[in-house]
C-alpha atoms as a PDB file:
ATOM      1  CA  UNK A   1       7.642  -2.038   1.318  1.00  0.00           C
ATOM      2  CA  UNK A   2       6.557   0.442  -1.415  1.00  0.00           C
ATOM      3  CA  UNK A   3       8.121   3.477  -3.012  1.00  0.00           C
ATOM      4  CA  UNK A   4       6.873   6.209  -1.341  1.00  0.00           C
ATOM      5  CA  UNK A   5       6.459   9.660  -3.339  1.00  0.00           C
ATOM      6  CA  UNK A   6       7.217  12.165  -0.724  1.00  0.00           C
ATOM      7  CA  UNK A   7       5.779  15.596  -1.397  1.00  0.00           C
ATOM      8  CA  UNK A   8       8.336  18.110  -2.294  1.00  0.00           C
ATOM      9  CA  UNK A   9       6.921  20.957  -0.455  1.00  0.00           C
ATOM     10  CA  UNK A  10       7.616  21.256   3.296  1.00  0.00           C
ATOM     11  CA  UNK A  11       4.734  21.508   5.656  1.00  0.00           C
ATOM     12  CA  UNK A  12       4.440  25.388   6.353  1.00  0.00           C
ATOM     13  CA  UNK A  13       4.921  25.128  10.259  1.00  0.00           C
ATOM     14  CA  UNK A  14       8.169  23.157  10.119  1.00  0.00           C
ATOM     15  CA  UNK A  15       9.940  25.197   7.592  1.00  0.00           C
ATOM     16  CA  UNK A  16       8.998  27.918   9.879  1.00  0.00           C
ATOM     17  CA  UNK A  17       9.860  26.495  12.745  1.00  0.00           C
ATOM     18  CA  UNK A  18      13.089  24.890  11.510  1.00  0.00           C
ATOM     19  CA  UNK A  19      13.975  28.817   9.817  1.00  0.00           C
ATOM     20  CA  UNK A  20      13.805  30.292  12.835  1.00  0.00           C
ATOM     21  CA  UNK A  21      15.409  27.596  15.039  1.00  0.00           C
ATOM     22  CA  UNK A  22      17.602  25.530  13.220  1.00  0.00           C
ATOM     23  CA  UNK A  23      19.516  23.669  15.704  1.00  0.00           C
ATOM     24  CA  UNK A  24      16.109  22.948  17.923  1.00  0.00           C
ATOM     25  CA  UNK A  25      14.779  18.900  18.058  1.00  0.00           C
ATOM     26  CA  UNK A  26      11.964  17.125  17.219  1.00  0.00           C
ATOM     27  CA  UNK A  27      10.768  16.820  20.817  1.00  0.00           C
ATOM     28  CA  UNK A  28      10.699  20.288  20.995  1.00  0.00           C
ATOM     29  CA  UNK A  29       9.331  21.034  17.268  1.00  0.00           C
ATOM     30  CA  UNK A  30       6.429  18.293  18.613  1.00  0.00           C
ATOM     31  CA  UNK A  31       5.405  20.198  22.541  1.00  0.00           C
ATOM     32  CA  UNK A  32       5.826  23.903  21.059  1.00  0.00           C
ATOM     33  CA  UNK A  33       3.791  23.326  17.651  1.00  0.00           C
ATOM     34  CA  UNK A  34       1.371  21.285  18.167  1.00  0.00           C
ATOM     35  CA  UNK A  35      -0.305  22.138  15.205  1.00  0.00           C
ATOM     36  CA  UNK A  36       2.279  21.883  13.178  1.00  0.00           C
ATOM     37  CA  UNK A  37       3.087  18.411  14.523  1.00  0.00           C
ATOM     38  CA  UNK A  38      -0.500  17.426  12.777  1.00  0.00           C
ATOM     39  CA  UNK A  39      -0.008  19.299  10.156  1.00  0.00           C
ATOM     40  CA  UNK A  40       3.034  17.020   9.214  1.00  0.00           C
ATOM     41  CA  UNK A  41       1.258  13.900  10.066  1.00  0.00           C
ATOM     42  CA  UNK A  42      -1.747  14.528   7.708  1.00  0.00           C
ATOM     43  CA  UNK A  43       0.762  14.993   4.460  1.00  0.00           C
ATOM     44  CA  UNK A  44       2.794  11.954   5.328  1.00  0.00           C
ATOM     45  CA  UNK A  45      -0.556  10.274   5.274  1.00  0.00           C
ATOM     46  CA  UNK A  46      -1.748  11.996   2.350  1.00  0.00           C
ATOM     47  CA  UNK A  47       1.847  11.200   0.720  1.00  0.00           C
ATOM     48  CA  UNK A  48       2.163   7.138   1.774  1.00  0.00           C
ATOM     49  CA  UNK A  49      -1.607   7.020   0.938  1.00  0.00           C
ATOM     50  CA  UNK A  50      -2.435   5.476   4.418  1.00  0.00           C
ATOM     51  CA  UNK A  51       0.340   2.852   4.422  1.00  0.00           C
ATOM     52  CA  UNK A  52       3.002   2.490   6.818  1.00  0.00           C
ATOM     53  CA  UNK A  53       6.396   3.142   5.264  1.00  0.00           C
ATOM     54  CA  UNK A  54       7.927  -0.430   6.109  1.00  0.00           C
ATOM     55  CA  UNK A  55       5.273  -2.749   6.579  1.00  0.00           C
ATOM     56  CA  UNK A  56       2.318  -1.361   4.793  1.00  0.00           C
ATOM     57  CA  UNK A  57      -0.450  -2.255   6.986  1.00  0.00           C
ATOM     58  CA  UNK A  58      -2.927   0.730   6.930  1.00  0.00           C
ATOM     59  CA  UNK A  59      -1.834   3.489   9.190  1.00  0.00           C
ATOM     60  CA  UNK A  60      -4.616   4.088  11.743  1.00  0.00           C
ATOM     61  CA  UNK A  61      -6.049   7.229  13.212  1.00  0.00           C
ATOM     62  CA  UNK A  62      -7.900   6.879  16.503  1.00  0.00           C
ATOM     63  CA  UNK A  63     -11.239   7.798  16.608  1.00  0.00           C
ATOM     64  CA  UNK A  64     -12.112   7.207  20.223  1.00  0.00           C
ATOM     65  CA  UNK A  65     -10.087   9.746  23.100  1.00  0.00           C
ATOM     66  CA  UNK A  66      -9.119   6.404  24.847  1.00  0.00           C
ATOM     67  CA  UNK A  67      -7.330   5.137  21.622  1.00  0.00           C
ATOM     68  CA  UNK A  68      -4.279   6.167  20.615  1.00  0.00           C
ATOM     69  CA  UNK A  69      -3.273   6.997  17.061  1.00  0.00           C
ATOM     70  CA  UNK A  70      -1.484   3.721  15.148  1.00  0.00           C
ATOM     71  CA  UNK A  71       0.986   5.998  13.572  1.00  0.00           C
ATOM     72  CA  UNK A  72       4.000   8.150  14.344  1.00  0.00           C
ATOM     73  CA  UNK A  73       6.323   9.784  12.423  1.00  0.00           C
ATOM     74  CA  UNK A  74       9.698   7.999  11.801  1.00  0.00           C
ATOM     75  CA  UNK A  75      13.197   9.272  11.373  1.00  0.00           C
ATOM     76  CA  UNK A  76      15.097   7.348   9.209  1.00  0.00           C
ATOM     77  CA  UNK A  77      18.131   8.881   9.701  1.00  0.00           C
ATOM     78  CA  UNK A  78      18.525   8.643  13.375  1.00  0.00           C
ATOM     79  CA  UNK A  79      18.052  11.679  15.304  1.00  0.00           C
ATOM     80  CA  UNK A  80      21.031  11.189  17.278  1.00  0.00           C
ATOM     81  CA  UNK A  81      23.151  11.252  14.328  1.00  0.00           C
ATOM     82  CA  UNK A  82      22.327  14.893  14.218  1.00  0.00           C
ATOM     83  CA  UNK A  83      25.477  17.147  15.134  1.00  0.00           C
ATOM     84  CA  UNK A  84      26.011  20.970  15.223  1.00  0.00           C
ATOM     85  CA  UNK A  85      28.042  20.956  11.844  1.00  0.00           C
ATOM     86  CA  UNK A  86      25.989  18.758   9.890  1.00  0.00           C
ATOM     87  CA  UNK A  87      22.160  17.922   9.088  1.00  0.00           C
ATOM     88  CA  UNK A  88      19.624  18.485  11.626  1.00  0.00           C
ATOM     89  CA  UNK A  89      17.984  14.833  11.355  1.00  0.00           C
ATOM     90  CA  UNK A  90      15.190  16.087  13.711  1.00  0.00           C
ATOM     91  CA  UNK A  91      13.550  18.639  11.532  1.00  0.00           C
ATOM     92  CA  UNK A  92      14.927  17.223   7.992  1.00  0.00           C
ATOM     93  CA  UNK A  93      11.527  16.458   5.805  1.00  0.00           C
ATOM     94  CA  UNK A  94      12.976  14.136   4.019  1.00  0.00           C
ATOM     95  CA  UNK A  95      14.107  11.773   6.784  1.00  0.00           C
ATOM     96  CA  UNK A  96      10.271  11.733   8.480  1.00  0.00           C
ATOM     97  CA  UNK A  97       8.261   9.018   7.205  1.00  0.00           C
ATOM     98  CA  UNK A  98       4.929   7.339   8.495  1.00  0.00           C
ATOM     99  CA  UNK A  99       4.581   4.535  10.584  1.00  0.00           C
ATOM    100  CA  UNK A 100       2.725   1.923  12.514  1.00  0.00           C
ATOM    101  CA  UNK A 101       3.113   0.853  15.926  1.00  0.00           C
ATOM    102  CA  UNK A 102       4.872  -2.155  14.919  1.00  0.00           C
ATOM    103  CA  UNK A 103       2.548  -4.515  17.143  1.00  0.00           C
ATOM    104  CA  UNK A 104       3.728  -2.532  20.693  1.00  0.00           C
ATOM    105  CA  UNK A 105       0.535  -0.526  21.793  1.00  0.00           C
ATOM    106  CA  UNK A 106      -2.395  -2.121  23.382  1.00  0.00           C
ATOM    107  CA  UNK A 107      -4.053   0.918  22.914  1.00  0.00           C
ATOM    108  CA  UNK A 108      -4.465   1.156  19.067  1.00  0.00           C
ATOM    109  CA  UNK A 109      -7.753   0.843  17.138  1.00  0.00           C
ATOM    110  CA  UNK A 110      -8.152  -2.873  16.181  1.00  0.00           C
ATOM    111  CA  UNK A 111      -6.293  -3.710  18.929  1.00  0.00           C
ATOM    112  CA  UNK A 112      -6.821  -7.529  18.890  1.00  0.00           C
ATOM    113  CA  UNK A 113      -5.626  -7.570  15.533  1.00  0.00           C
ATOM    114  CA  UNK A 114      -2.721  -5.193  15.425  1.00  0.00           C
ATOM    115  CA  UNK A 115      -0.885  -5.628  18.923  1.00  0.00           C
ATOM    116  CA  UNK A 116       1.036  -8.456  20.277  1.00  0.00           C
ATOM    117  CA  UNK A 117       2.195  -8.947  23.449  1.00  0.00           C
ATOM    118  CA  UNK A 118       5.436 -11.112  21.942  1.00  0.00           C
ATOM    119  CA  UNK A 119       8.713  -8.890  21.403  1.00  0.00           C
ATOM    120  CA  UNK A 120       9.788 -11.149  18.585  1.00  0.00           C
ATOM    121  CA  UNK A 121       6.518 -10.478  17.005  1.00  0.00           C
ATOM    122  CA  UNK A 122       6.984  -6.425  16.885  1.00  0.00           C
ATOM    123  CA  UNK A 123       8.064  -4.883  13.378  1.00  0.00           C
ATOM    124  CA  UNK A 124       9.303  -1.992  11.852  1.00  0.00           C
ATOM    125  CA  UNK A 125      10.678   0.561  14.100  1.00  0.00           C
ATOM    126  CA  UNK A 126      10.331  -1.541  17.264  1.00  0.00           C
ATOM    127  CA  UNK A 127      13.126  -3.253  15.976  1.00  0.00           C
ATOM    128  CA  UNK A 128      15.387  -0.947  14.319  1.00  0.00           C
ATOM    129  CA  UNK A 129      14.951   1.364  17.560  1.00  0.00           C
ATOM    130  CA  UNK A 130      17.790   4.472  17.225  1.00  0.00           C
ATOM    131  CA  UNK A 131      20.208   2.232  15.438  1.00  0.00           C
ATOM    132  CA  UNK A 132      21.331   4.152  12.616  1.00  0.00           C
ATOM    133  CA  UNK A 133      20.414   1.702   9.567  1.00  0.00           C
ATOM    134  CA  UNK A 134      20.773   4.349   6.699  1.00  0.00           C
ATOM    135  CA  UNK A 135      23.530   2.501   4.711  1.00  0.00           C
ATOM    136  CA  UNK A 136      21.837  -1.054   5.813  1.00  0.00           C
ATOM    137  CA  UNK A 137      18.272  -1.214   4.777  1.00  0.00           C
ATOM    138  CA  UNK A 138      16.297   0.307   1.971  1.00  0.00           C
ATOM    139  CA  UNK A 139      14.876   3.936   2.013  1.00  0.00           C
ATOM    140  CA  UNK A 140      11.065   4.118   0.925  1.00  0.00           C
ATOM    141  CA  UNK A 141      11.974   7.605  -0.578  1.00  0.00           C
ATOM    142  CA  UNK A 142      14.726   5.820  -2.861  1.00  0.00           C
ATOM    143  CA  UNK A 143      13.561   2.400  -4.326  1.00  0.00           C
ATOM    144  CA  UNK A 144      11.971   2.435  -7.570  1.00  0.00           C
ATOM    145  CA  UNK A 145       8.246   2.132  -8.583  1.00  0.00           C
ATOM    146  CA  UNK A 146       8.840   0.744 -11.727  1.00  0.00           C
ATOM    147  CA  UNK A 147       9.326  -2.804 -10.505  1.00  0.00           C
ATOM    148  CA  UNK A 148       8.478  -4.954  -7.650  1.00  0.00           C
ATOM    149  CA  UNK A 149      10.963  -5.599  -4.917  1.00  0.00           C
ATOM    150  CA  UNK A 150       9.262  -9.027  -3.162  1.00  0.00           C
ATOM    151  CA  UNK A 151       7.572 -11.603  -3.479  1.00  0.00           C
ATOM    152  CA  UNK A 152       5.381 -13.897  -0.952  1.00  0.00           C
ATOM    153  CA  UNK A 153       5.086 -17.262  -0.136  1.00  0.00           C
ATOM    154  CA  UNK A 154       1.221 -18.000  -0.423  1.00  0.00           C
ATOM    155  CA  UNK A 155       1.170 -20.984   2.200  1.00  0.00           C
ATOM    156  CA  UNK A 156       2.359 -18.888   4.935  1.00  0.00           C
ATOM    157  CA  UNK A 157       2.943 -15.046   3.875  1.00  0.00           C
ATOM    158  CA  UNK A 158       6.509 -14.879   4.343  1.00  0.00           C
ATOM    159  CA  UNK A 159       7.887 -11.868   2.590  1.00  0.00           C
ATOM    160  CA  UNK A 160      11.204 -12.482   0.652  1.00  0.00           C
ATOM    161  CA  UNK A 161      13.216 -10.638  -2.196  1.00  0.00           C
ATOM    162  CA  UNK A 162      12.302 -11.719  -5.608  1.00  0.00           C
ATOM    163  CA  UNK A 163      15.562 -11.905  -7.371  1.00  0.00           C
ATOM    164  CA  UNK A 164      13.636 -12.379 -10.579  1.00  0.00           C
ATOM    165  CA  UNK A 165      12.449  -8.609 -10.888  1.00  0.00           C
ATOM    166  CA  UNK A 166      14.413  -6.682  -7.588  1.00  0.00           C
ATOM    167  CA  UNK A 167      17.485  -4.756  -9.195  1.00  0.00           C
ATOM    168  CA  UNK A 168      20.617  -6.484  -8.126  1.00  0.00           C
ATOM    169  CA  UNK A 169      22.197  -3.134  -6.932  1.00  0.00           C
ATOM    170  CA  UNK A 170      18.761  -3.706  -4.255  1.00  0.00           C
ATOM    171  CA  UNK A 171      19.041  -6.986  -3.688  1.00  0.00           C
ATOM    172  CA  UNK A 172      21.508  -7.348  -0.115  1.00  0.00           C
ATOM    173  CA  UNK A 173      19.669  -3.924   1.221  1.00  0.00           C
ATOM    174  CA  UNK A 174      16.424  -5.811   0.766  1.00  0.00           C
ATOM    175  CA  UNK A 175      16.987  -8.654   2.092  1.00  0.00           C
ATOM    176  CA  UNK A 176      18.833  -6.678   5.256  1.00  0.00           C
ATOM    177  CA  UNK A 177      15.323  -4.504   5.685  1.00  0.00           C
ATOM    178  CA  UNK A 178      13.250  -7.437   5.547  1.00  0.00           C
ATOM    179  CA  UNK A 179      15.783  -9.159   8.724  1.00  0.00           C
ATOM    180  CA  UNK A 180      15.769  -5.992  10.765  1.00  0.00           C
ATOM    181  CA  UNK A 181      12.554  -4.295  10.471  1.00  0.00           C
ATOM    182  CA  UNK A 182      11.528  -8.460  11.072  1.00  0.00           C
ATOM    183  CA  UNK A 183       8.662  -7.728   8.656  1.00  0.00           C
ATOM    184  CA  UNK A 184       8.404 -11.844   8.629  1.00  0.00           C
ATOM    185  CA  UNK A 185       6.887 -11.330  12.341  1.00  0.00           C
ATOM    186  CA  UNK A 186       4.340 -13.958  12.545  1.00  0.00           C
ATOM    187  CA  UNK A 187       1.577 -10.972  13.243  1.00  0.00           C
ATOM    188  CA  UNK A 188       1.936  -9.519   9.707  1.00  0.00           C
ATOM    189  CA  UNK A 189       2.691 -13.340   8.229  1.00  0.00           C
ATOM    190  CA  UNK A 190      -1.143 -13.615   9.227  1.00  0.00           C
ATOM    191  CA  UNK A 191      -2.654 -10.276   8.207  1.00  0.00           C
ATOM    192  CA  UNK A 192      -1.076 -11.397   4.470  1.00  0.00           C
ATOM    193  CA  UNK A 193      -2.523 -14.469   4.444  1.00  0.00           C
ATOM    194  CA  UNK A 194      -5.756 -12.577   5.022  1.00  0.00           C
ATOM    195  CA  UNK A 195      -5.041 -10.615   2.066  1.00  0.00           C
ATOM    196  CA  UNK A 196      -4.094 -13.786   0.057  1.00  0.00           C
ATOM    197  CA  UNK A 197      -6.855 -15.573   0.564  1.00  0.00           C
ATOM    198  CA  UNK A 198      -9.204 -13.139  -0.099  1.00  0.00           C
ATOM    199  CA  UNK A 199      -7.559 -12.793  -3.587  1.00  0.00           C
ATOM    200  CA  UNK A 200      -8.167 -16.385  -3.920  1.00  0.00           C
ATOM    201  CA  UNK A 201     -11.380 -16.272  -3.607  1.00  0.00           C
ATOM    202  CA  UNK A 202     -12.564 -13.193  -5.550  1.00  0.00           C
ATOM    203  CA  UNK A 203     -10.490 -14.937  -8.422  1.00  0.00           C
ATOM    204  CA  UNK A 204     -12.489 -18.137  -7.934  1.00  0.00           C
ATOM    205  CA  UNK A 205     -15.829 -15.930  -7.577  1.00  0.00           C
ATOM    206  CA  UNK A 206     -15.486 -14.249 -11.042  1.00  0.00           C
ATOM    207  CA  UNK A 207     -14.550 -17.601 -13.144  1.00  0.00           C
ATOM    208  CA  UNK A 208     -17.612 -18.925 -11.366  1.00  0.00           C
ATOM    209  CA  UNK A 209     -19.673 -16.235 -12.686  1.00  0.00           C
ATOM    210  CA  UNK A 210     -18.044 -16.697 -16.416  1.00  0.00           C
ATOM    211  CA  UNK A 211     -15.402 -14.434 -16.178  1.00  0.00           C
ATOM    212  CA  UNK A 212     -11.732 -15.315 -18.179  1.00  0.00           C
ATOM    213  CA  UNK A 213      -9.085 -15.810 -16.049  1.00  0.00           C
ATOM    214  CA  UNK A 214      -7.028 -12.664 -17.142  1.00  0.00           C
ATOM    215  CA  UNK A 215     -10.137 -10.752 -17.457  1.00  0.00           C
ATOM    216  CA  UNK A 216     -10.466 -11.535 -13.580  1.00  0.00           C
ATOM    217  CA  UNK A 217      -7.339 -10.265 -12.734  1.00  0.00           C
ATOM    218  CA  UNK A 218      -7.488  -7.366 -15.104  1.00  0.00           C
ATOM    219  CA  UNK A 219     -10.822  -6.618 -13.077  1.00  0.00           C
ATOM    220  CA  UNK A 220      -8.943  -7.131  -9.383  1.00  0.00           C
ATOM    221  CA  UNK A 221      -5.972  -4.870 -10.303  1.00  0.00           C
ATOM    222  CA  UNK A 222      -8.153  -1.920 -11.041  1.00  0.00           C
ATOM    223  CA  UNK A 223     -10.254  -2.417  -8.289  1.00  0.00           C
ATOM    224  CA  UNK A 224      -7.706  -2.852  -5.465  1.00  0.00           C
ATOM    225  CA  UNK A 225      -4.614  -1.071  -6.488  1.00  0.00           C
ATOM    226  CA  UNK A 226      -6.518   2.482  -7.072  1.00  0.00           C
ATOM    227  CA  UNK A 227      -6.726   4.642  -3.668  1.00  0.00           C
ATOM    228  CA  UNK A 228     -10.063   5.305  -2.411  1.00  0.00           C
ATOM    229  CA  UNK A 229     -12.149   8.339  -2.025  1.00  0.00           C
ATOM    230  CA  UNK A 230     -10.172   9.356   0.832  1.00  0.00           C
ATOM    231  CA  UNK A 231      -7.097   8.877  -1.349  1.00  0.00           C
ATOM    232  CA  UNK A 232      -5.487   5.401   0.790  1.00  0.00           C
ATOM    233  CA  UNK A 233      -4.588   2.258  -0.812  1.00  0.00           C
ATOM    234  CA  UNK A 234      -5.268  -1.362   0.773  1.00  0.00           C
ATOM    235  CA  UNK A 235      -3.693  -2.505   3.138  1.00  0.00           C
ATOM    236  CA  UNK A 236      -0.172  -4.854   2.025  1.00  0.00           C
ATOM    237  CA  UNK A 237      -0.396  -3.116  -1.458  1.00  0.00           C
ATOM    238  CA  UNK A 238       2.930  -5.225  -2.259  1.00  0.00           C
ATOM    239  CA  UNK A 239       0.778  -8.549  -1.810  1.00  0.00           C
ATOM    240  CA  UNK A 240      -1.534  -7.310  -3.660  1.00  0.00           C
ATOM    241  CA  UNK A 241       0.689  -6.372  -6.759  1.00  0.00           C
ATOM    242  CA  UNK A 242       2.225  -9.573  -6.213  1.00  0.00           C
ATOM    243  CA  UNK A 243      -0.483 -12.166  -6.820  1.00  0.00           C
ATOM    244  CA  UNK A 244      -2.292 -10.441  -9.693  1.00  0.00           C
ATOM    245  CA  UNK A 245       0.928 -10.328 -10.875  1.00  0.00           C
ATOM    246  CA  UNK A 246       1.375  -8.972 -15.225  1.00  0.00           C
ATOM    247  CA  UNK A 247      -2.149  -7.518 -14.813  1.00  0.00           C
ATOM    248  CA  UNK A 248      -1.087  -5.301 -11.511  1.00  0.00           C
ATOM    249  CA  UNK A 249       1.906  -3.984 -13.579  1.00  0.00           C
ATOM    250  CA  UNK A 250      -0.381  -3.376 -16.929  1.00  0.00           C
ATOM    251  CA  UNK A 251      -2.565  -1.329 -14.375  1.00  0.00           C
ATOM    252  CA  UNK A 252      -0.108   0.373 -12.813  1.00  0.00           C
ATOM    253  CA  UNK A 253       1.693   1.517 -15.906  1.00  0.00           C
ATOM    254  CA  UNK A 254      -1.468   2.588 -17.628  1.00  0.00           C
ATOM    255  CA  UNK A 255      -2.591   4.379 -14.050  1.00  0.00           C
ATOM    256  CA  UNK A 256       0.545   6.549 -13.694  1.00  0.00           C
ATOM    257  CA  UNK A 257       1.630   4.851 -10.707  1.00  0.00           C
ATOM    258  CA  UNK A 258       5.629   5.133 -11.666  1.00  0.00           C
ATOM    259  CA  UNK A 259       5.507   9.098 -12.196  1.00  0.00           C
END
């Protein structure tokens, strides 16, 4: 998980729609504006630069009509906590963030790789379902950029809470979202090794071709941890930050990234 910078400005069709109908739900925002609807999924994207919210995998659009999109929008604050005298959860822009699948869907591009048919090997939403975890787990809108939350173990890609640079005040909410948004399920455990190995070996590539060792990760940071034409970041962006560890934070101070 990742700060996520959410954009300030509310998508034009659901201010509208939530003007003019305050009390209405997302279910009904989503069948009566479907524009709109896609309209709010291409900022979240824009905003978490292609990442899901929790996990961080990239966020998939479908590109064939029997495919379905790997990503839907996410209400942190459950819906159901929505009453007539309070907050409307449903149309709140600040509680809608993007995310994958979570391993459930057959259906999504890269299938093979991204679904699994095991229940205790779904993640993020799946999980946390309508329970309302807002004083449990950590908010992607409200964690800081500044410093890194987690760490990894490299021999398997478990994801834990690096008490050496997470905040205390962070410290039991991370280790809560990790637990119930099971972002140790053994599917994403393997798509980090993936990541991890590959930043072995472009490390081991450059000193080969006479590159210093910091030079080599000074190289790797600006390479992987700036989005790409399209604006998106690689996938596990966390991992990534991670292993290349001073030079990512050199690169990400001198890039902007905590503005």
């Amino acid at each position: 998980m990742k700060k996520v910078f959410k954009s300030k400005i509310v998508p034009k069709q659901l201010k509208l729609f939530s003007e003019a109908f305050p009390h209405e739900t997302w279910e009904h925002f989503r069948r009566r504006s479907r524009r709109g609807y896609k309209e709010i999924k291409r900022q979240i994207y824009k905003d978490q630069h292609g990442l899901c919210a929790y996990c961080e995998i990239s966020i998939k659009m479908a590109e064939n009509e029997e495919d379905i999109d790997d990503f839907r929008v996410e209400h942190f604050h459950p819906k159901s906590e929505t009453n007539n005298k309070g907050k409307n959860w449903h149309l709140c822009w600040d509680n809608m963030l993007g995310v994958c699948h979570g391993g459930s869907q057959k259906d999504v591009p890269n299938s093979d790789w991204r679904y699994s048919s095991r229940k205790n090997d779904r993640s993020c939403d799946i999980p946390k379902g309508g329970r309302d975890l807002s004083r449990t787990i950590l908010n992607p809108l409200h964690i800081p950029a500044e410093v890194r939350l987690f760490r990894y173990l490299e021999y398997n890609g478990k994801m834990i809470v690096d008490e050496k640079t997470c905040p205390q005040k962070f410290s039991k909410k991370a280790n809560n979202t990790i637990r119930e948004l099971n972002l140790n399920a053994r599917r994403l455990r393997r798509m980090r090794l993936v990541v991890i190995d590959v930043l072995q070996n472009e490390i081991e590539n450059g000193i080969k071709q006479g590159l210093e060792f910091e030079e080599c990760l000074d190289r790797l940071a600006e390479g992987l941890l700036t989005p790409d034409k399209d604006g998106s970041y690689r996938p596990f962006f966390t991992v990534i930050r991670w292993y290349l560890g001073p030079a990512a934070e050199k690169f990400l101070a001198k890039s902007g990234y905590r503005i």
